[in-house]
C-alpha atoms as a PDB file:
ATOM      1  CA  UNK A   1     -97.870 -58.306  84.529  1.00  0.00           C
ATOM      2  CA  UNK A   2     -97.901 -61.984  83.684  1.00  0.00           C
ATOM      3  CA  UNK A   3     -96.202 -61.801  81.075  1.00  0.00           C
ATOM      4  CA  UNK A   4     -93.359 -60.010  82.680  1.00  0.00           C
ATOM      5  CA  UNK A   5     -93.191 -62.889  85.868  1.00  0.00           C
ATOM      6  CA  UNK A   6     -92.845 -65.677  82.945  1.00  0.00           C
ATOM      7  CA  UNK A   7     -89.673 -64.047  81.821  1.00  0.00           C
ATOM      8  CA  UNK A   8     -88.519 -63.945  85.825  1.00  0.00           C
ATOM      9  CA  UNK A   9     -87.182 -67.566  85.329  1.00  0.00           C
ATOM     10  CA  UNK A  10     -84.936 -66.691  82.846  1.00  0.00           C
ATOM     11  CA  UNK A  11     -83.721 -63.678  83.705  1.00  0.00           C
ATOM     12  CA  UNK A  12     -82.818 -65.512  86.762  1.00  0.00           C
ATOM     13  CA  UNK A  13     -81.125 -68.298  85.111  1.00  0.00           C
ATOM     14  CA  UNK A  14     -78.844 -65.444  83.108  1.00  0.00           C
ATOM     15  CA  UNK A  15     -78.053 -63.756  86.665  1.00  0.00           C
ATOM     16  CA  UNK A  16     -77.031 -67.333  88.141  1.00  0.00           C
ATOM     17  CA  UNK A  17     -75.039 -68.151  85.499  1.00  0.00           C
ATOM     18  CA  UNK A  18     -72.854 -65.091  85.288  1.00  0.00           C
ATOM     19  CA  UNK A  19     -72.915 -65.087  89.501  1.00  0.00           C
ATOM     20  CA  UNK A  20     -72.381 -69.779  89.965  1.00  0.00           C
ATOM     21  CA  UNK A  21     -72.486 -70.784  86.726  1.00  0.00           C
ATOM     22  CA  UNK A  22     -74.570 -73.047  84.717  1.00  0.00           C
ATOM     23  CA  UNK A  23     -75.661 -75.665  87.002  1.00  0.00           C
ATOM     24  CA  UNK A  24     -76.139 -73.142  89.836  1.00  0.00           C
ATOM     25  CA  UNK A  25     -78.177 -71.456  86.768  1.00  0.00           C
ATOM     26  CA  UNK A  26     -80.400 -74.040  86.221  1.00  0.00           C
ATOM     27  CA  UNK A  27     -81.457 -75.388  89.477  1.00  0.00           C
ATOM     28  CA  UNK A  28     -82.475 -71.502  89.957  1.00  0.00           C
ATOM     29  CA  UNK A  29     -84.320 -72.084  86.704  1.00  0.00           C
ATOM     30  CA  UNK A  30     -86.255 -75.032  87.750  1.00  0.00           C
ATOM     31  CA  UNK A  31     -87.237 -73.761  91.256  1.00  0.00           C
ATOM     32  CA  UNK A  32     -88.416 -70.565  89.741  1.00  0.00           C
ATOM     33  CA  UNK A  33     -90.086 -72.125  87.023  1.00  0.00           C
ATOM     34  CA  UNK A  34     -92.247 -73.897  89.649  1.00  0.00           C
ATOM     35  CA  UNK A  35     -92.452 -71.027  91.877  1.00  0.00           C
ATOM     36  CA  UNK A  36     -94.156 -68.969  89.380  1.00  0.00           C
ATOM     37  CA  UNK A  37     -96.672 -72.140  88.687  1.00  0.00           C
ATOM     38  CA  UNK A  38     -97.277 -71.841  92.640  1.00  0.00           C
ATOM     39  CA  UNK A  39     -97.299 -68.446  92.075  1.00  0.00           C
ATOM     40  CA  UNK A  40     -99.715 -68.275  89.517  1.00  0.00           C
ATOM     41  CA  UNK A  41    -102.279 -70.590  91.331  1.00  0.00           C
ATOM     42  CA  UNK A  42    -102.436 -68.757  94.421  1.00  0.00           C
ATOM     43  CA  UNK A  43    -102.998 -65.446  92.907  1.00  0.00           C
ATOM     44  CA  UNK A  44    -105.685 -66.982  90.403  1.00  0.00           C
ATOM     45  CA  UNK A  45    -106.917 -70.636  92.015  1.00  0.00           C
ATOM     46  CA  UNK A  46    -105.478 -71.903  88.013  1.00  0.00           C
ATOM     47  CA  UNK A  47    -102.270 -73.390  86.740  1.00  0.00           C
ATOM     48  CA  UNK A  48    -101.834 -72.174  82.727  1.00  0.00           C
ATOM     49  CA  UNK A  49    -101.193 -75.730  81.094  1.00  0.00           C
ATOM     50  CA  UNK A  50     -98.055 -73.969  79.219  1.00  0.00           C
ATOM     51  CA  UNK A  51     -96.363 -72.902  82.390  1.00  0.00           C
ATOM     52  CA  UNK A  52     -97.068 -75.707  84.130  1.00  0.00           C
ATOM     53  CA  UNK A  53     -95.664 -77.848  80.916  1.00  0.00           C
ATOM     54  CA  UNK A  54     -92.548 -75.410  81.095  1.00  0.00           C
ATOM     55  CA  UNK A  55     -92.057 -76.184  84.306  1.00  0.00           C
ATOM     56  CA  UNK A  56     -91.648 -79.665  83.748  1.00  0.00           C
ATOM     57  CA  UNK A  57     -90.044 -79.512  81.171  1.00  0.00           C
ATOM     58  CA  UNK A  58     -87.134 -77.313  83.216  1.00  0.00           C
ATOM     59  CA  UNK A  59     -87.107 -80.313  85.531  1.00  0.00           C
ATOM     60  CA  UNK A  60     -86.582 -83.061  83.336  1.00  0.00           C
ATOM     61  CA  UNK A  61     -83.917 -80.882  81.144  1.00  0.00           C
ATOM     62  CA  UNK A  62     -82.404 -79.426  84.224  1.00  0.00           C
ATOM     63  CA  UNK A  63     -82.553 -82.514  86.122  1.00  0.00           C
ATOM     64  CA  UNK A  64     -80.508 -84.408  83.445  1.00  0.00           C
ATOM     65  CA  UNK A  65     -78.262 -81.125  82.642  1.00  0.00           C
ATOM     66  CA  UNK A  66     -77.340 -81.360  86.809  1.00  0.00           C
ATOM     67  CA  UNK A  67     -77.406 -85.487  86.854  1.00  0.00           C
ATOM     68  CA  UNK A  68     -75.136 -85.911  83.817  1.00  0.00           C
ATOM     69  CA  UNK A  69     -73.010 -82.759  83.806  1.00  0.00           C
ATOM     70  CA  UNK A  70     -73.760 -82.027  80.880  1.00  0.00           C
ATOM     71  CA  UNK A  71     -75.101 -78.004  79.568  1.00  0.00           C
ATOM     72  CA  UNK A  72     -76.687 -79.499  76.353  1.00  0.00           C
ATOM     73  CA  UNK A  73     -79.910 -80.388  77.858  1.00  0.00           C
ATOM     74  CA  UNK A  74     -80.805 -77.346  79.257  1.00  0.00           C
ATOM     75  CA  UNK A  75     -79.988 -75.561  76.207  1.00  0.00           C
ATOM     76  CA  UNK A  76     -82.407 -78.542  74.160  1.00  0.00           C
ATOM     77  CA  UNK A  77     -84.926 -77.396  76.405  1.00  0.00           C
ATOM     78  CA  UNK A  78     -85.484 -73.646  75.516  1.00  0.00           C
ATOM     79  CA  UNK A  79     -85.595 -74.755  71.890  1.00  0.00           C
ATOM     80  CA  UNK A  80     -88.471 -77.605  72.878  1.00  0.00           C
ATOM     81  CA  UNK A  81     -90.784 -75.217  74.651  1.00  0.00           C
ATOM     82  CA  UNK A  82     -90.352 -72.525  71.433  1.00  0.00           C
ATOM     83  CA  UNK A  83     -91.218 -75.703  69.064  1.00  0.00           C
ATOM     84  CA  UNK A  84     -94.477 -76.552  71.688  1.00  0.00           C
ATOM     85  CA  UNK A  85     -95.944 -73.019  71.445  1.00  0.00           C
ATOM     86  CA  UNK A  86     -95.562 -73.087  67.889  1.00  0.00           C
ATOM     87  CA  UNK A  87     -96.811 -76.456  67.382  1.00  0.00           C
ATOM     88  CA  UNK A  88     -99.859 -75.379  69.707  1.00  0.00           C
ATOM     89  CA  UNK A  89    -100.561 -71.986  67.437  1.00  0.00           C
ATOM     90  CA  UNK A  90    -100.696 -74.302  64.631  1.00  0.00           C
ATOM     91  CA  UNK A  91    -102.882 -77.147  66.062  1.00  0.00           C
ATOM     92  CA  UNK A  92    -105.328 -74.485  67.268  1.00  0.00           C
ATOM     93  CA  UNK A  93    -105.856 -73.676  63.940  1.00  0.00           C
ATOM     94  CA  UNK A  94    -106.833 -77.305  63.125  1.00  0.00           C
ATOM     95  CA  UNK A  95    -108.938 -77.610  66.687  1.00  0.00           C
ATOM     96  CA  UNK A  96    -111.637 -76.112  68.015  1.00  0.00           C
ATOM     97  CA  UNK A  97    -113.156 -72.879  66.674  1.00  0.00           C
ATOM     98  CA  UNK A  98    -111.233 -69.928  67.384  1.00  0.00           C
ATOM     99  CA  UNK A  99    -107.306 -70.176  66.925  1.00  0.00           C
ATOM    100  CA  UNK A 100    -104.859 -70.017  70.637  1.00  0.00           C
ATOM    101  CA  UNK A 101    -104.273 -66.371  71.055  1.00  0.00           C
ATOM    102  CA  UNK A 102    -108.129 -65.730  70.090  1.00  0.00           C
ATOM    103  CA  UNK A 103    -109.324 -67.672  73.028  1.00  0.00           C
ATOM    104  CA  UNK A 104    -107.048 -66.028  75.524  1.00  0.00           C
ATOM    105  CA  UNK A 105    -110.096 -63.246  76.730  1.00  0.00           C
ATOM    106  CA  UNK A 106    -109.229 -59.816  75.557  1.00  0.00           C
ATOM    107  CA  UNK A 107    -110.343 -56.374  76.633  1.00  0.00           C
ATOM    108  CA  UNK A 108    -108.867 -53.841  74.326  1.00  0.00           C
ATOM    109  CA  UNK A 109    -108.772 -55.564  71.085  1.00  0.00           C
ATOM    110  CA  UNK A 110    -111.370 -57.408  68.961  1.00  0.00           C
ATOM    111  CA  UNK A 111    -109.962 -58.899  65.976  1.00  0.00           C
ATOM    112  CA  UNK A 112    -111.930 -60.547  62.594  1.00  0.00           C
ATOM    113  CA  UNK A 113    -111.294 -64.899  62.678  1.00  0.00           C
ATOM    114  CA  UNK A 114    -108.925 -63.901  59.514  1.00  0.00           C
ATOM    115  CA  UNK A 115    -106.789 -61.449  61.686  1.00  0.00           C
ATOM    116  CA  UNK A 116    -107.130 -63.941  64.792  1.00  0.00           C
ATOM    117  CA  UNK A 117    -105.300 -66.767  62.342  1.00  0.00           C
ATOM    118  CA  UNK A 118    -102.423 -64.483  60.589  1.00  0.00           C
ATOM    119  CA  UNK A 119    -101.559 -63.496  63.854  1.00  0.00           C
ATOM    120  CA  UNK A 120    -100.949 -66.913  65.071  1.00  0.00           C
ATOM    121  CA  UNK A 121     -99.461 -67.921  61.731  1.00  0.00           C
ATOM    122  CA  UNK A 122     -97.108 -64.996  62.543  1.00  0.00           C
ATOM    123  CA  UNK A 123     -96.399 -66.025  66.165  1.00  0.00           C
ATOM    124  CA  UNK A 124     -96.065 -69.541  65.278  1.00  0.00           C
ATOM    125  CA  UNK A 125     -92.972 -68.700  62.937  1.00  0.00           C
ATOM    126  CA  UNK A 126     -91.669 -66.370  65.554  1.00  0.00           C
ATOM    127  CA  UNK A 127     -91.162 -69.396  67.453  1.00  0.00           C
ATOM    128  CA  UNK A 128     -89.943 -71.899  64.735  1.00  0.00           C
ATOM    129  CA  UNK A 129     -87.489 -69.487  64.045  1.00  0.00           C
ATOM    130  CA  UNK A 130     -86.391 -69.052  67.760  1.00  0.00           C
ATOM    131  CA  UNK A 131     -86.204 -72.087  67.972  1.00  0.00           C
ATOM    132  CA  UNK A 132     -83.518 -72.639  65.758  1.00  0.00           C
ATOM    133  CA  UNK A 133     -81.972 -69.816  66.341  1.00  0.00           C
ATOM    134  CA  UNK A 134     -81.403 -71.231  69.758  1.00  0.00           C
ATOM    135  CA  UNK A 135     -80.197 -74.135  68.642  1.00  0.00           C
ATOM    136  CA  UNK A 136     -77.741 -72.771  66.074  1.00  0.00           C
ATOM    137  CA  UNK A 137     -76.204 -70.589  69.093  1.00  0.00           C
ATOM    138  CA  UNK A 138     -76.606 -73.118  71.465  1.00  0.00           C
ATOM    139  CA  UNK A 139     -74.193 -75.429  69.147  1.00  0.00           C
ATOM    140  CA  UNK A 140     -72.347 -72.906  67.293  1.00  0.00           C
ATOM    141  CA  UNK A 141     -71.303 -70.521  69.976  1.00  0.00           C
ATOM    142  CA  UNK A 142     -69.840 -70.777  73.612  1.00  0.00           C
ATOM    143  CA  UNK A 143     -71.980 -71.267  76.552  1.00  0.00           C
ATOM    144  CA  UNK A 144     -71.638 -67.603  78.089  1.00  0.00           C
ATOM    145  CA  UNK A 145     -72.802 -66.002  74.712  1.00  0.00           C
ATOM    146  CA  UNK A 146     -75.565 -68.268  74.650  1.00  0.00           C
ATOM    147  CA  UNK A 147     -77.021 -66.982  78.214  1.00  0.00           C
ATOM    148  CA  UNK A 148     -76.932 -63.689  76.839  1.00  0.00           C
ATOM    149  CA  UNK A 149     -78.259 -64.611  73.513  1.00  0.00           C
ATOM    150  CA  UNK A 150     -81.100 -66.075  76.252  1.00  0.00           C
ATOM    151  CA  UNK A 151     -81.219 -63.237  78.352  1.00  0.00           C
ATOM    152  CA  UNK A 152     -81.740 -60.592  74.845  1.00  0.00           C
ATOM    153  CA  UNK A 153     -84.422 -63.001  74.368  1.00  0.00           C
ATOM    154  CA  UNK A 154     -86.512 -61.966  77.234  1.00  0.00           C
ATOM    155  CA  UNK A 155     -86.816 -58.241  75.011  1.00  0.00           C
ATOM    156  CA  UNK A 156     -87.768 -59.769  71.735  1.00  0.00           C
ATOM    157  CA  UNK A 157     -91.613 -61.045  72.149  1.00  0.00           C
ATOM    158  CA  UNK A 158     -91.771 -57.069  72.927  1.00  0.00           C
ATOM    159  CA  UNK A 159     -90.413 -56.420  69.788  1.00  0.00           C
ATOM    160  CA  UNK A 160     -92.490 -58.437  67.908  1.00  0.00           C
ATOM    161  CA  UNK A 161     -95.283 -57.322  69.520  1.00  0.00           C
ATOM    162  CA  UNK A 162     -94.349 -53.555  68.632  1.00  0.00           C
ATOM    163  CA  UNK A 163     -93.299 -54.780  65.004  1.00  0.00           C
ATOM    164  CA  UNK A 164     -97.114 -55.841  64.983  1.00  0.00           C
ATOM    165  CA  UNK A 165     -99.041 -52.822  66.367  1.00  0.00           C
ATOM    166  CA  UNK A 166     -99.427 -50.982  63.480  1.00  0.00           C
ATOM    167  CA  UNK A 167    -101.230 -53.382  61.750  1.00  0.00           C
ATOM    168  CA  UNK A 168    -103.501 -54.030  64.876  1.00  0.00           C
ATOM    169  CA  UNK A 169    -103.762 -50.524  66.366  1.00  0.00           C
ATOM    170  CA  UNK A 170    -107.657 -50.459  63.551  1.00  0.00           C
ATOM    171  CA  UNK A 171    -108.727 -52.870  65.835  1.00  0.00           C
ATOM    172  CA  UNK A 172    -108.501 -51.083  69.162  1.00  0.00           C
ATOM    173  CA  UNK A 173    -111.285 -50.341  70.838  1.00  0.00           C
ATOM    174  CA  UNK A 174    -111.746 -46.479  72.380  1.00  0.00           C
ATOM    175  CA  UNK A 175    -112.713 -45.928  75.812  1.00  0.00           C
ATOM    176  CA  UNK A 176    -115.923 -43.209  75.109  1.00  0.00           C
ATOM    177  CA  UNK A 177    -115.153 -42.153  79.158  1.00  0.00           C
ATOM    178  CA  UNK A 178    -111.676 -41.642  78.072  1.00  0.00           C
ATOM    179  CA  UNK A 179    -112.361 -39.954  74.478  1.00  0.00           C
ATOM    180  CA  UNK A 180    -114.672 -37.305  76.185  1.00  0.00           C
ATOM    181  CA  UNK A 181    -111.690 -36.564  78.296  1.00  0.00           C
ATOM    182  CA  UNK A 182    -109.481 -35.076  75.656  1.00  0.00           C
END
């Protein structure tokens, strides 16, 4: 569920475009990329240090995008917060002791250090290479296709993700209650 309302922002952003255009678009984008921090602390008393970095990050890009007329920030700014996550896979494999994604608390899956690492290796290029990707289209291509280039982008973490279950489906744990069932 959380991971679907931290796509809401963009989605959002792709509606506003197509319905006011881009600087309608990203003043949406900014007040729902706050709204979800508020969001997010009232349901759990917590603000996720990415979101809330996202956030910002909307505001500043946004903020300059509106102030200066000018599209090119906001479009800088997508490719930014893919080059922090990846930047913050790697680092977590350089600090502390378990790697990002192994320290977010997991219920159904209990992975080896070694698996733990690949995985954020993996994830880590994933958003290098959306990153550019982003920027490419963002330079290459006119501003409409690159809202829907952003808006297919909301579907592709699920990709990866199913791209990735087969080699992490050995490391699911059964429910025995559930098992018995069958």
């Amino acid at each position: 569920m959380n991971a679907l309302l931290d796509l809401l922002p963009v989605v959002l952003f792709g509606i506003t475009y197509f319905l006011r255009g881009i600087y309608t678009a990203t003043a949406v984008l900014i007040v729902a990329c706050f709204a979800l921090v508020l969001l997010t602390w009232l349901r759990t008393r917590r603000v996720p240090k990415m979101q809330l970095f996202t956030a910002v990050l909307a505001a500043v890009f946004g903020g300059m995008t509106i102030y200066l007329h000018d599209p090119e920030f906001i479009k800088l700014k997508f490719s930014l917060v893919y080059l922090l996550f990846a930047v913050a896979l790697i680092g977590s494999h350089f600090v502390g002791d378990k790697v990002l994604l192994a320290r977010i608390p997991q219920d159904a899956i209990k992975l080896p250090d070694a698996v733990w690492r690949r995985l954020s290796a993996a994830w880590a290029i994933y958003f290098l290479c959306l990153a550019g990707v982003n920027l490419y289209i963002a330079q290459n291509f006119s501003e409409a296709f690159w809202v829907k280039f952003k808006l297919a982008c909301v579907f592709l973490p699920v990709v990866f993700i199913l791209l990735q279950a087969p080699f992490l489906a050995r490391y699911l744990e059964s429910d025995p209650e559930n098992d018995h069932a069958r």
